[in-house]
Protein backbone atom coordinates (compact mmCIF):
# COMPACT_ATOMS: atom_id res chain seq x y z
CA UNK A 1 0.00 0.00 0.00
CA UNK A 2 0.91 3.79 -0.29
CA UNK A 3 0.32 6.03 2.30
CA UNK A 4 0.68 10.19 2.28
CA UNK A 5 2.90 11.76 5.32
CA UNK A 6 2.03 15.67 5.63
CA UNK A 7 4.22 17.04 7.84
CA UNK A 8 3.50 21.13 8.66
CA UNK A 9 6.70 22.76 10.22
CA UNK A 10 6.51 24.58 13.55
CA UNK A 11 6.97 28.19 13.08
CA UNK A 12 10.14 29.49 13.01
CA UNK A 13 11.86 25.89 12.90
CA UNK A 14 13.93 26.24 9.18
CA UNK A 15 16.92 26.06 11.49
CA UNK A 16 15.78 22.52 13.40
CA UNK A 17 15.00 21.64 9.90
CA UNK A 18 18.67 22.39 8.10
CA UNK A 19 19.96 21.08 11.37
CA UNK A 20 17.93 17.69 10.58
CA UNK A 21 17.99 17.47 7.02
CA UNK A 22 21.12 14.94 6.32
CA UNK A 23 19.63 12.78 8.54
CA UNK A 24 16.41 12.94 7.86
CA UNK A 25 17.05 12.33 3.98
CA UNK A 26 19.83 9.14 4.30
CA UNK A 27 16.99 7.71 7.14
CA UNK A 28 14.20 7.43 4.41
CA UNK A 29 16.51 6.75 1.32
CA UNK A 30 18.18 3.69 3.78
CA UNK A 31 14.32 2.61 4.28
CA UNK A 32 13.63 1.74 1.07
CA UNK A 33 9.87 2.71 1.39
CA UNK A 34 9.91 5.99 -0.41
CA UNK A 35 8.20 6.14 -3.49
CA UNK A 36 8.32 10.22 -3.67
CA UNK A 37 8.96 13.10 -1.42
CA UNK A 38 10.07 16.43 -1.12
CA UNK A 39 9.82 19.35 1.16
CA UNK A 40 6.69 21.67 0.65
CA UNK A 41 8.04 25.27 0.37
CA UNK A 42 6.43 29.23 0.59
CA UNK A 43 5.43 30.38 -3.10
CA UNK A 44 9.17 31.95 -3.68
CA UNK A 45 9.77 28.38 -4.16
CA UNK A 46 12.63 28.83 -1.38
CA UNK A 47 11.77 28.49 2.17
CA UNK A 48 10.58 24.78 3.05
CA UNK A 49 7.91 24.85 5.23
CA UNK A 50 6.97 21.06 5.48
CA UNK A 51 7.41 17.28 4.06
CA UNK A 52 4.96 15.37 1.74
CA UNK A 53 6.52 11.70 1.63
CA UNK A 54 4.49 8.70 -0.15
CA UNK A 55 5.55 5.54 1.64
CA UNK A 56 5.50 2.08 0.40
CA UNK A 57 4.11 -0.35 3.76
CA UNK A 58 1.90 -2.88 4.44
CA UNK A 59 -0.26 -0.99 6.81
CA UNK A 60 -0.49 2.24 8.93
CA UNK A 61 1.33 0.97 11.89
CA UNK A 62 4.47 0.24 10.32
CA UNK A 63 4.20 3.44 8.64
CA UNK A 64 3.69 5.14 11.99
CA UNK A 65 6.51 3.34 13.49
CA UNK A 66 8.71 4.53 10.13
CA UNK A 67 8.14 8.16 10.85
CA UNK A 68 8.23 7.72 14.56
CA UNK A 69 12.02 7.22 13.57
CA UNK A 70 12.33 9.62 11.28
CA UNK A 71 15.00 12.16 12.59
CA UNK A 72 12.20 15.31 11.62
CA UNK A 73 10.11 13.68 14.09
CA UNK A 74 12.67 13.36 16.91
CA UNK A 75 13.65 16.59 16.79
CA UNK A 76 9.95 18.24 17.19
CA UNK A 77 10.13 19.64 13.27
CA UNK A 78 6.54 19.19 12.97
CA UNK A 79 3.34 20.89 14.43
CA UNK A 80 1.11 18.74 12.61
CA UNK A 81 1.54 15.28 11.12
CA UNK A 82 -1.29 13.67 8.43
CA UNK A 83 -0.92 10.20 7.41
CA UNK A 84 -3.35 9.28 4.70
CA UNK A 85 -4.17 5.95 2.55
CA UNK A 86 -3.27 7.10 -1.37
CA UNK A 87 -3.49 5.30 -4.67
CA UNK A 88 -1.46 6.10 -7.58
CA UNK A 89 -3.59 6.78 -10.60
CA UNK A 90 -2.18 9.68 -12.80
CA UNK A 91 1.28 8.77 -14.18
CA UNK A 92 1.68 5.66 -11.99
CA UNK A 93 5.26 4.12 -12.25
């Protein structure tokens, strides 16, 4: 299955963010589950200002207990976190 993560940054957090972002990139590129993702970012295209990752796992637990490791989510990056079911049907690989 796919599943969404929507992660909304804290205000003011770019710099737990930068601090994070090595980390946080190797830990989901290491996992194997990534099918896309990206940081969302302000409309100059510049300033990321949260996550959308679409995960490859069986079920919502194990994709909960994925981002509860994710180094973002250890360090407090987000004030919100959505995890939603998604199926690929425009341009599916």
């Amino acid at each position: 299955m796919l599943f969404c993560l929507i992660g909304t940054d804290k205000p003011n957090a770019l710099d737990v963010r930068l601090a994070n972002r090595e980390a946080h990139v190797k830990y989901w590129n290491e996992s194997g589950r990534i099918a896309a993702g990206g940081p969302f970012t302000s409309d100059d295209g510049a300033t990321m200002t949260g996550s959308l990752l679409i995960i490859e796992a069986a079920n919502r637990a194990e994709v909960e207990a994925l981002v509860a490791e994710d180094p973002y989510t250890k360090a407090g990056l987000f004030a919100a976190v959505e995890i939603r079911a998604w199926k690929w049907v425009l341009n599916p690989r």
